[in-house]
PDB file of N, CA and C in Angstrom:
ATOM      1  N   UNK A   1     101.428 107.839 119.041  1.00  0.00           N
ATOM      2  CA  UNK A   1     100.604 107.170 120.030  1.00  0.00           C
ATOM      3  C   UNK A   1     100.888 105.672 119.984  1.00  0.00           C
ATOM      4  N   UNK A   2     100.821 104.872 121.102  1.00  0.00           N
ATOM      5  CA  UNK A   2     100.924 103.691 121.041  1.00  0.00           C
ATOM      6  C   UNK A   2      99.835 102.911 120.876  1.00  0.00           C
ATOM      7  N   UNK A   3     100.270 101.706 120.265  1.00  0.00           N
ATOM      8  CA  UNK A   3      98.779 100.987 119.456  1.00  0.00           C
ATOM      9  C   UNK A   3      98.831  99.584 120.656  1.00  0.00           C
ATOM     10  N   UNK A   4      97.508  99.142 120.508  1.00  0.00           N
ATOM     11  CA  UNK A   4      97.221  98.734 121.823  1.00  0.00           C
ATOM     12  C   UNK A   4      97.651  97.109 121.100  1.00  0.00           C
ATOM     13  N   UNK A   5      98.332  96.411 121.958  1.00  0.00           N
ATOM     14  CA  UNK A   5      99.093  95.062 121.493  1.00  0.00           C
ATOM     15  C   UNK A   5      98.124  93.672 121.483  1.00  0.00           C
ATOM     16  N   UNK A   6      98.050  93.137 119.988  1.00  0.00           N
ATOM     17  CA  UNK A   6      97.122  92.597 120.709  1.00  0.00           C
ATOM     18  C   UNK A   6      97.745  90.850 119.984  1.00  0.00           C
ATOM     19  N   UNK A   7      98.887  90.872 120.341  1.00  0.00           N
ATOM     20  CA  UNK A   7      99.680  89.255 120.248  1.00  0.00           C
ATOM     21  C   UNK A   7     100.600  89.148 121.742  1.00  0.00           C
ATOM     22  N   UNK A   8     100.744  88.187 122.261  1.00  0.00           N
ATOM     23  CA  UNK A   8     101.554  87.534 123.265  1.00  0.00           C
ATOM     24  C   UNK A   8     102.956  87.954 122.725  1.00  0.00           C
ATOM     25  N   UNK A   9     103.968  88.574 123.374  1.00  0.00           N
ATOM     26  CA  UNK A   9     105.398  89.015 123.176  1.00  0.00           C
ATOM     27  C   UNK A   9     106.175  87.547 123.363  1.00  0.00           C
ATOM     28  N   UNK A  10     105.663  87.134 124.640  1.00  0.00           N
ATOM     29  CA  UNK A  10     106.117  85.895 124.367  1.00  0.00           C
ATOM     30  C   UNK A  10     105.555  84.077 123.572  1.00  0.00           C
ATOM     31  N   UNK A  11     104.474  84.356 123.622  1.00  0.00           N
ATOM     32  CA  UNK A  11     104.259  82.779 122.568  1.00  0.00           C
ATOM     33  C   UNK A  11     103.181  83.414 121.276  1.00  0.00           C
ATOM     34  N   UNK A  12     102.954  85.015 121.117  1.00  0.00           N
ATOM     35  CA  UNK A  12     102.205  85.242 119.790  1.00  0.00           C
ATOM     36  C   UNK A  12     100.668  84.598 120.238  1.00  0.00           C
ATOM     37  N   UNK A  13     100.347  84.139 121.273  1.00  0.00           N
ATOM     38  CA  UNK A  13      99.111  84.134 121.951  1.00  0.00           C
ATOM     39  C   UNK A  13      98.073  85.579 121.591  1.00  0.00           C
ATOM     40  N   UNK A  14      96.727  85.488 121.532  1.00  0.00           N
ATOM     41  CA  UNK A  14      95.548  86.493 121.525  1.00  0.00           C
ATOM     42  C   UNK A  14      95.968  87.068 122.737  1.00  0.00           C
ATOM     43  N   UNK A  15      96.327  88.068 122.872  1.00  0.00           N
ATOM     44  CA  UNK A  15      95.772  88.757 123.568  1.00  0.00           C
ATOM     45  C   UNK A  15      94.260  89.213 124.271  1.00  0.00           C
ATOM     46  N   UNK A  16      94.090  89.533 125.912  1.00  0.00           N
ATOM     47  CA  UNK A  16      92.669  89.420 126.025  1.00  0.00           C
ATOM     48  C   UNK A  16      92.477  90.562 126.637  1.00  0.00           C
ATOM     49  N   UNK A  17      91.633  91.749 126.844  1.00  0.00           N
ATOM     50  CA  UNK A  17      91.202  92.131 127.802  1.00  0.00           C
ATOM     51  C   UNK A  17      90.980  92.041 128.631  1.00  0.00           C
ATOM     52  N   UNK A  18      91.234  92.016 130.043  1.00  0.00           N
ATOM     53  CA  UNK A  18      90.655  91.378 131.158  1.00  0.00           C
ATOM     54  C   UNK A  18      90.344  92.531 132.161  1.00  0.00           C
ATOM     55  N   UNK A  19      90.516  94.011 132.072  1.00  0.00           N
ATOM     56  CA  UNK A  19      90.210  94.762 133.199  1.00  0.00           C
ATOM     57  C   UNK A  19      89.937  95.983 132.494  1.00  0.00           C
ATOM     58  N   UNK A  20      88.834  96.447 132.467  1.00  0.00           N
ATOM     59  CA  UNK A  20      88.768  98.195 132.056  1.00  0.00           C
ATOM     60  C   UNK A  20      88.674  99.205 133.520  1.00  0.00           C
ATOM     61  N   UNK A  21      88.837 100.381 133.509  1.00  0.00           N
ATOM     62  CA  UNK A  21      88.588 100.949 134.428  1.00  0.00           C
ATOM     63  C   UNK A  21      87.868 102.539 133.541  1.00  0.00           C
ATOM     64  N   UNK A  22      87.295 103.724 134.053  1.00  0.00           N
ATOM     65  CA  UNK A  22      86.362 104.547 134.291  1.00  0.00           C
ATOM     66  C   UNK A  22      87.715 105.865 134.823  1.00  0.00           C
ATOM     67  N   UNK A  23      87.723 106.859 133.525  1.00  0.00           N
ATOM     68  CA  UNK A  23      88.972 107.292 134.305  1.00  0.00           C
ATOM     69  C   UNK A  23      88.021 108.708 135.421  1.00  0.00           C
ATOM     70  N   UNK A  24      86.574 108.673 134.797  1.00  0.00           N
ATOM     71  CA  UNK A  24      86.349 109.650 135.896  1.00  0.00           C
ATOM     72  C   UNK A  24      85.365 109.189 137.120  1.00  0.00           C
ATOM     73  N   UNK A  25      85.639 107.863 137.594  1.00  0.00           N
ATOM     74  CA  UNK A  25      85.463 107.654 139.091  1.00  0.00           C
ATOM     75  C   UNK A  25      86.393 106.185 138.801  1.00  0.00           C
ATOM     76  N   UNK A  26      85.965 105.507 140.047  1.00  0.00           N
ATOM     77  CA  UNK A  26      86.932 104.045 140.470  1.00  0.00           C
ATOM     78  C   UNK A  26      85.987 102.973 140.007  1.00  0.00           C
ATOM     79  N   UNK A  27      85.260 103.078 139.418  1.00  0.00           N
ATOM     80  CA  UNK A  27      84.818 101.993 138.947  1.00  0.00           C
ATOM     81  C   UNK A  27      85.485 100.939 137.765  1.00  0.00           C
ATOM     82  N   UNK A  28      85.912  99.882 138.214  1.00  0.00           N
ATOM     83  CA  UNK A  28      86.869  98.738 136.733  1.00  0.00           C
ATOM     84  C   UNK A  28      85.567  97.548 136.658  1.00  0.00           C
ATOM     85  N   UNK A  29      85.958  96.878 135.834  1.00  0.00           N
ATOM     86  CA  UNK A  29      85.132  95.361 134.924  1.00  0.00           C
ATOM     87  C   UNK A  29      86.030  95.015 135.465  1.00  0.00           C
ATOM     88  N   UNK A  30      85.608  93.706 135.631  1.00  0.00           N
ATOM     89  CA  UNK A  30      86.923  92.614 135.375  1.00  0.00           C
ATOM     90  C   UNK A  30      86.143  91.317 134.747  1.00  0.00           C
ATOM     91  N   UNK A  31      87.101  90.833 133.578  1.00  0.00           N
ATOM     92  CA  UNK A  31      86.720  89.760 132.907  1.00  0.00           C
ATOM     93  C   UNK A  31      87.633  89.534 131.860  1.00  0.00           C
ATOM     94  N   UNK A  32      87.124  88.589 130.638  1.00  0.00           N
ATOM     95  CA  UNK A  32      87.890  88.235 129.542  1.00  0.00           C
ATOM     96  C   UNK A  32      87.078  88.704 128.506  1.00  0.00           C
ATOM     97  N   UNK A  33      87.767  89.462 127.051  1.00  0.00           N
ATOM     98  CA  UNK A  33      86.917  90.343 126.608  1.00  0.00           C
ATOM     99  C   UNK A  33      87.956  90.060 125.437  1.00  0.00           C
ATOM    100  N   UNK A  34      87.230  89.734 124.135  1.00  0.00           N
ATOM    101  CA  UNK A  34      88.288  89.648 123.148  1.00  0.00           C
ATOM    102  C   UNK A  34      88.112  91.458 122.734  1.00  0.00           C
ATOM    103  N   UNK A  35      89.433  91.524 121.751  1.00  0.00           N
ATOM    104  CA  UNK A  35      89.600  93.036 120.867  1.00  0.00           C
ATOM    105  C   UNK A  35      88.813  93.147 120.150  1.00  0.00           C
ATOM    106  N   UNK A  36      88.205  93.993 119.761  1.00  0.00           N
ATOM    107  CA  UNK A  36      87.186  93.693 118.171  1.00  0.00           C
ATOM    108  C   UNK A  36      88.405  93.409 117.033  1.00  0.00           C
ATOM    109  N   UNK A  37      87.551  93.090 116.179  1.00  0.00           N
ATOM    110  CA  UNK A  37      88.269  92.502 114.936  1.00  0.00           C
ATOM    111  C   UNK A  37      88.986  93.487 114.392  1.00  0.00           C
ATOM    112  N   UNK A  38      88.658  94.862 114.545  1.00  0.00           N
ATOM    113  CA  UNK A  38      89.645  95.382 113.143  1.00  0.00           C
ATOM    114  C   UNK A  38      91.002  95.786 114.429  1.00  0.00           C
ATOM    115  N   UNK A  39      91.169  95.792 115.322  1.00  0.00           N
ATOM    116  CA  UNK A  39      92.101  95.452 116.275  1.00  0.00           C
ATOM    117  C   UNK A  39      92.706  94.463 116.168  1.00  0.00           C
ATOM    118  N   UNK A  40      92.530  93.514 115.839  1.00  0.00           N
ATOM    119  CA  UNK A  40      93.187  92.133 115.851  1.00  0.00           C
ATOM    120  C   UNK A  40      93.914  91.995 114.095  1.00  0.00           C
ATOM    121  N   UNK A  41      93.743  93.112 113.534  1.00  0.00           N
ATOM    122  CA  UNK A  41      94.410  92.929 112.105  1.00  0.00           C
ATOM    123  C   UNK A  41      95.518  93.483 112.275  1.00  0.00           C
ATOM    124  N   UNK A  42      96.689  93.320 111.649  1.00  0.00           N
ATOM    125  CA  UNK A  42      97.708  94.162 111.212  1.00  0.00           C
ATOM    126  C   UNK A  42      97.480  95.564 111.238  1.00  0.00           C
ATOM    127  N   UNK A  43      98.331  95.999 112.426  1.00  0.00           N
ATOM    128  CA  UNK A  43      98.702  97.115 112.049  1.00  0.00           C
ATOM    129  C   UNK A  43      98.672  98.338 110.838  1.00  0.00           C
ATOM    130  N   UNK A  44      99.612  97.516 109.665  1.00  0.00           N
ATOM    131  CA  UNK A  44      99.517  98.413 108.680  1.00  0.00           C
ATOM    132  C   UNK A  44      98.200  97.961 107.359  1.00  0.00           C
ATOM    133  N   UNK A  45      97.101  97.028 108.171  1.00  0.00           N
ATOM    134  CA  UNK A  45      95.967  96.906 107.716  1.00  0.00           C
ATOM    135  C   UNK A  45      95.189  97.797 108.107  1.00  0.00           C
ATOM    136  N   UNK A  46      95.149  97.841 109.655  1.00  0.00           N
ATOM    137  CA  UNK A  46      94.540  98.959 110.477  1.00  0.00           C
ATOM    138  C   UNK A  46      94.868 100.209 110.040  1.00  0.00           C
ATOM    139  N   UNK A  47      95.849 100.481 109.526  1.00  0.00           N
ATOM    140  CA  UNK A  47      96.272 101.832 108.981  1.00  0.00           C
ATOM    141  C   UNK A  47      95.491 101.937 107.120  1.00  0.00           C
ATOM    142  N   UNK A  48      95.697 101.103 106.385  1.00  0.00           N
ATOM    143  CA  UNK A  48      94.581 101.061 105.411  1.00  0.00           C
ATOM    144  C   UNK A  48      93.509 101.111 105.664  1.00  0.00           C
ATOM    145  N   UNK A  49      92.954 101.217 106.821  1.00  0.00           N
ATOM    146  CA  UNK A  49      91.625 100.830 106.533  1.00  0.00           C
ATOM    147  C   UNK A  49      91.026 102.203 107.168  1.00  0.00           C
ATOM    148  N   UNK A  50      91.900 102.876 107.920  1.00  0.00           N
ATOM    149  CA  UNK A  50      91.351 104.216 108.448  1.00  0.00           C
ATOM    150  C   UNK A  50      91.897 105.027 107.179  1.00  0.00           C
ATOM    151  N   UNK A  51      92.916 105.018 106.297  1.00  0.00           N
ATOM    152  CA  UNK A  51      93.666 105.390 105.147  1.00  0.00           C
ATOM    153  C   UNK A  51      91.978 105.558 104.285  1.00  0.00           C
ATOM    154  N   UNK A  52      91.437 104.409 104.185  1.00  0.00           N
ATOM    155  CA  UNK A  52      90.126 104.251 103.071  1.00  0.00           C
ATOM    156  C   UNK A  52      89.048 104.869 103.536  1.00  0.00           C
ATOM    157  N   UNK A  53      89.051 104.971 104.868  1.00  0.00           N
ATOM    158  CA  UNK A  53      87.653 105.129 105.282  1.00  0.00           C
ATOM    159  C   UNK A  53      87.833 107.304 105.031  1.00  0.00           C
ATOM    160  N   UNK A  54      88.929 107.489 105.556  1.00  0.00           N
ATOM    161  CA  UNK A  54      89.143 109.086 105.575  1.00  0.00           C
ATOM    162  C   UNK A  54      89.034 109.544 103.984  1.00  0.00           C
ATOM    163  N   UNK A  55      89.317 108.620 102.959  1.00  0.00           N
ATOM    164  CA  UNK A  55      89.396 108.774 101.809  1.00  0.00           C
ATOM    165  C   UNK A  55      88.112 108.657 101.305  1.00  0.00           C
ATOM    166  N   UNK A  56      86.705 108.805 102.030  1.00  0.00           N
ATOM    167  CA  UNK A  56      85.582 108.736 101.623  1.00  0.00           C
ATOM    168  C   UNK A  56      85.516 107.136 100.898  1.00  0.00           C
ATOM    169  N   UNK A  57      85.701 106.087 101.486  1.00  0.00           N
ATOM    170  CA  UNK A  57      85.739 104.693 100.621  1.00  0.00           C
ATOM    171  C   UNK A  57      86.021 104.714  99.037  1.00  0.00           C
ATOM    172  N   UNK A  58      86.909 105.762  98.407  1.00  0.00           N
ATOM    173  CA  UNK A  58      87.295 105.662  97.441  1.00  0.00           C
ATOM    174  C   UNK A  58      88.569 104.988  96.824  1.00  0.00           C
ATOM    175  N   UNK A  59      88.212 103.914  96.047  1.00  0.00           N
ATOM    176  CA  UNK A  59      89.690 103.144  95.692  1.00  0.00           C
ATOM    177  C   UNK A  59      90.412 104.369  94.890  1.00  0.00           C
ATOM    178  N   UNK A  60      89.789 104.660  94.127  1.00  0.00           N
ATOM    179  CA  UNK A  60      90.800 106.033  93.066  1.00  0.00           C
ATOM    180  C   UNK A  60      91.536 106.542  93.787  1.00  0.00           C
ATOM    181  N   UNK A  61      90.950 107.366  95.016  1.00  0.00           N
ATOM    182  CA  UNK A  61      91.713 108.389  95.513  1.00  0.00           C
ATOM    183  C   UNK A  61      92.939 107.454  96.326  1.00  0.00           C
ATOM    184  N   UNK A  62      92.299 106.313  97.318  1.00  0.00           N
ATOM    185  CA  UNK A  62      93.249 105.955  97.458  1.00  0.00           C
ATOM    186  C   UNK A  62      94.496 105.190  96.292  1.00  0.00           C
ATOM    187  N   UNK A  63      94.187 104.629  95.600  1.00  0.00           N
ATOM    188  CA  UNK A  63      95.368 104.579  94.620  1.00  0.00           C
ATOM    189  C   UNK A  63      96.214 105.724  94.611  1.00  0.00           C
ATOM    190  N   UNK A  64      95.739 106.930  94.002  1.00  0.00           N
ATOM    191  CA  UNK A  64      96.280 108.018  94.000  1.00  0.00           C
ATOM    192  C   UNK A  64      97.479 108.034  95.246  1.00  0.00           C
ATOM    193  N   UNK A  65      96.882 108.526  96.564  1.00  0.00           N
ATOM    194  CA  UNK A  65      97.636 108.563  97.850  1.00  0.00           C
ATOM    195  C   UNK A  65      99.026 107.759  97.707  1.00  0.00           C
ATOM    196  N   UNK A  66      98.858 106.406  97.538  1.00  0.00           N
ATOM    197  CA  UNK A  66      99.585 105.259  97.438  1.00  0.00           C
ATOM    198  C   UNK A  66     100.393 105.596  96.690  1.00  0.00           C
ATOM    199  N   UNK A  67     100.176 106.001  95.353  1.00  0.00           N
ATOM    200  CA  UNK A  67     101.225 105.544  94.313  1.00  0.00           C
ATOM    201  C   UNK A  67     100.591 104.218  93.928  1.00  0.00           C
ATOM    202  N   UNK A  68      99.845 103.586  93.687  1.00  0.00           N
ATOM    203  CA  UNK A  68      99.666 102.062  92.790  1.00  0.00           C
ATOM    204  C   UNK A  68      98.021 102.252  92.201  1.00  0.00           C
ATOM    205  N   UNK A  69      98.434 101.098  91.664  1.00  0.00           N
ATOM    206  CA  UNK A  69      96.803 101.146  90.412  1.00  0.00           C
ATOM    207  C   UNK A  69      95.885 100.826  91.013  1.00  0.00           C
ATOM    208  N   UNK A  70      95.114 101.163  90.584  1.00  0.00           N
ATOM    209  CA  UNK A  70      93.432 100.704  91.394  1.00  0.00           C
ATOM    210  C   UNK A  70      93.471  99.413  91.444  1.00  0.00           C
ATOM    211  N   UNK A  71      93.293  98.259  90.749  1.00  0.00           N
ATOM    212  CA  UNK A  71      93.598  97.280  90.961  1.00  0.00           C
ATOM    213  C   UNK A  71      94.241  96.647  92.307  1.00  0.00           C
ATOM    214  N   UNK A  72      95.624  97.307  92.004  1.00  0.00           N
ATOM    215  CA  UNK A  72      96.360  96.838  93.750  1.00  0.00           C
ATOM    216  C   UNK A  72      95.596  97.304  94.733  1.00  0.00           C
ATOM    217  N   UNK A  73      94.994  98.305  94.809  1.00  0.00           N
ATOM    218  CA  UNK A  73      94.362  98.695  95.896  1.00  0.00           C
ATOM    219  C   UNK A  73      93.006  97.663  96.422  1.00  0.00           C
ATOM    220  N   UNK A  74      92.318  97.845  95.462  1.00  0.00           N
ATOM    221  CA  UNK A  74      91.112  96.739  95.382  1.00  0.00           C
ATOM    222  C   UNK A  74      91.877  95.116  95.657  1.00  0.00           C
ATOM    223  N   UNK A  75      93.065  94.699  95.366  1.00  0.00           N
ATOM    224  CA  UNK A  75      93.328  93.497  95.669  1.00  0.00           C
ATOM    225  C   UNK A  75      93.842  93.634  97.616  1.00  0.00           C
ATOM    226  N   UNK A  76      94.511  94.536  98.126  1.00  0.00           N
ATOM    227  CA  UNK A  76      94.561  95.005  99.655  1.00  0.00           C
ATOM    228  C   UNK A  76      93.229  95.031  99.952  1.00  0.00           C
ATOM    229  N   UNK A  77      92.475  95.575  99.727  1.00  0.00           N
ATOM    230  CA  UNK A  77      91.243  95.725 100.499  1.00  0.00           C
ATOM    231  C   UNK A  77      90.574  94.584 100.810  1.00  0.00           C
ATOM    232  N   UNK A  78      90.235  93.847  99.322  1.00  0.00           N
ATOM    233  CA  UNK A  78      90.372  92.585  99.731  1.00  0.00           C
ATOM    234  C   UNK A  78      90.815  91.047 100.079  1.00  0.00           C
ATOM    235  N   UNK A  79      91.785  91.863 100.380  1.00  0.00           N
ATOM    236  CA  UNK A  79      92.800  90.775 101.607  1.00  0.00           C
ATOM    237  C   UNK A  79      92.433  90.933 102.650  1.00  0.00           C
ATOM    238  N   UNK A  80      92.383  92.554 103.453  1.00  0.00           N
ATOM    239  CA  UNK A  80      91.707  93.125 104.380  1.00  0.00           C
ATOM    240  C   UNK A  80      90.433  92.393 104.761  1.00  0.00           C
ATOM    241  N   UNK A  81      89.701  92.429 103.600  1.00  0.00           N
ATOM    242  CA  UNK A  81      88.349  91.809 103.911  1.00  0.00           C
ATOM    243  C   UNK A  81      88.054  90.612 104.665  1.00  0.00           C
ATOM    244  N   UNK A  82      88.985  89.862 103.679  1.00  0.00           N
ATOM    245  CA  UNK A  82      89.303  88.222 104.281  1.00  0.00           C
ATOM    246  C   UNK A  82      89.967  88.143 106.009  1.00  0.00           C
ATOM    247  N   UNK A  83      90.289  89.109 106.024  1.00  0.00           N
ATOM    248  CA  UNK A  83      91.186  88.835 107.349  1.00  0.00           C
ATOM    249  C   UNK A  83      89.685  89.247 108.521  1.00  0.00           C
ATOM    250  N   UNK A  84      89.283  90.134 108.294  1.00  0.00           N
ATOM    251  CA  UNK A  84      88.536  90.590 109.073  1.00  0.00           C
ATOM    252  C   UNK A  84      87.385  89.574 109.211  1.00  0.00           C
ATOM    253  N   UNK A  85      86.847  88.937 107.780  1.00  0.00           N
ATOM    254  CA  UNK A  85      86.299  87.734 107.964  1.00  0.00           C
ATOM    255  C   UNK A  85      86.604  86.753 108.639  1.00  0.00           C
ATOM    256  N   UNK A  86      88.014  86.544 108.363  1.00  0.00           N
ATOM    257  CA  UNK A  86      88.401  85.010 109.438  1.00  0.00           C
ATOM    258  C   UNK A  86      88.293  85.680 110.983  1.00  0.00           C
ATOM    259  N   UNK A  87      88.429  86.329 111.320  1.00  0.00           N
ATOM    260  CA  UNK A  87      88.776  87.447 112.782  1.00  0.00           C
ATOM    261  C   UNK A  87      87.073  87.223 113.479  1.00  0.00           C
ATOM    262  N   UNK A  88      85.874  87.841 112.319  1.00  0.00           N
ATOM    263  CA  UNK A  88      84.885  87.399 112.879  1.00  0.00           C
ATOM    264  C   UNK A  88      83.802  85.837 112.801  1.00  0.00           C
ATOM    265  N   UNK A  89      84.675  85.449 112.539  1.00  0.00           N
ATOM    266  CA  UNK A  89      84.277  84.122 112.461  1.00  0.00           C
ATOM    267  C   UNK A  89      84.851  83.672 113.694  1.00  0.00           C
ATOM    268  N   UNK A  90      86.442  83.697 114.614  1.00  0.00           N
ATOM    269  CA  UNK A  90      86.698  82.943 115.524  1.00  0.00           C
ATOM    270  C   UNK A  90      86.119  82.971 116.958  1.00  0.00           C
TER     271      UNK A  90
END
């Protein structure tokens, strides 16, 4: 499936929402609408973080999955954290 883009191809600009539409009648929005935050993270953050959440929020298991020590895992997550912090802060 394709993941919905959310940097400028050409200047790495935010990306914005600006039009939804209703696929079962014709009704669209139109406006400027930021992504939510865990959209606006990395990709293969976004993929950790559905990785953790399916894993019942367990660092063990996820270590396990991974291959790395609990530790590393707990240090990703919170990197994750931070990002998502700066994301809802802007």
């Amino acid at each position: 499936m394709k993941r919905t883009p959310t940097r400028c191809p050409a200047c790495d600009g935010e990306l914005m929402v600006t039009e939804l539409s209703c696929r079962a009648c014709p009704t669209q929005v139109s406006g400027e609408y930021r992504l939510p935050p865990m959209l606006r993270v990395p990709a293969e953050d976004q993929q950790f973080l559905l990785d953790f959440i399916l894993a019942s929020g367990s660092l063990k298991a996820m270590a396990r999955q991974l291959g790395v020590s609990y530790p590393t895992v707990r240090n990703r997550l919170d990197n994750v954290i931070a990002l998502l912090q700066e994301e809802t802060e802007q």
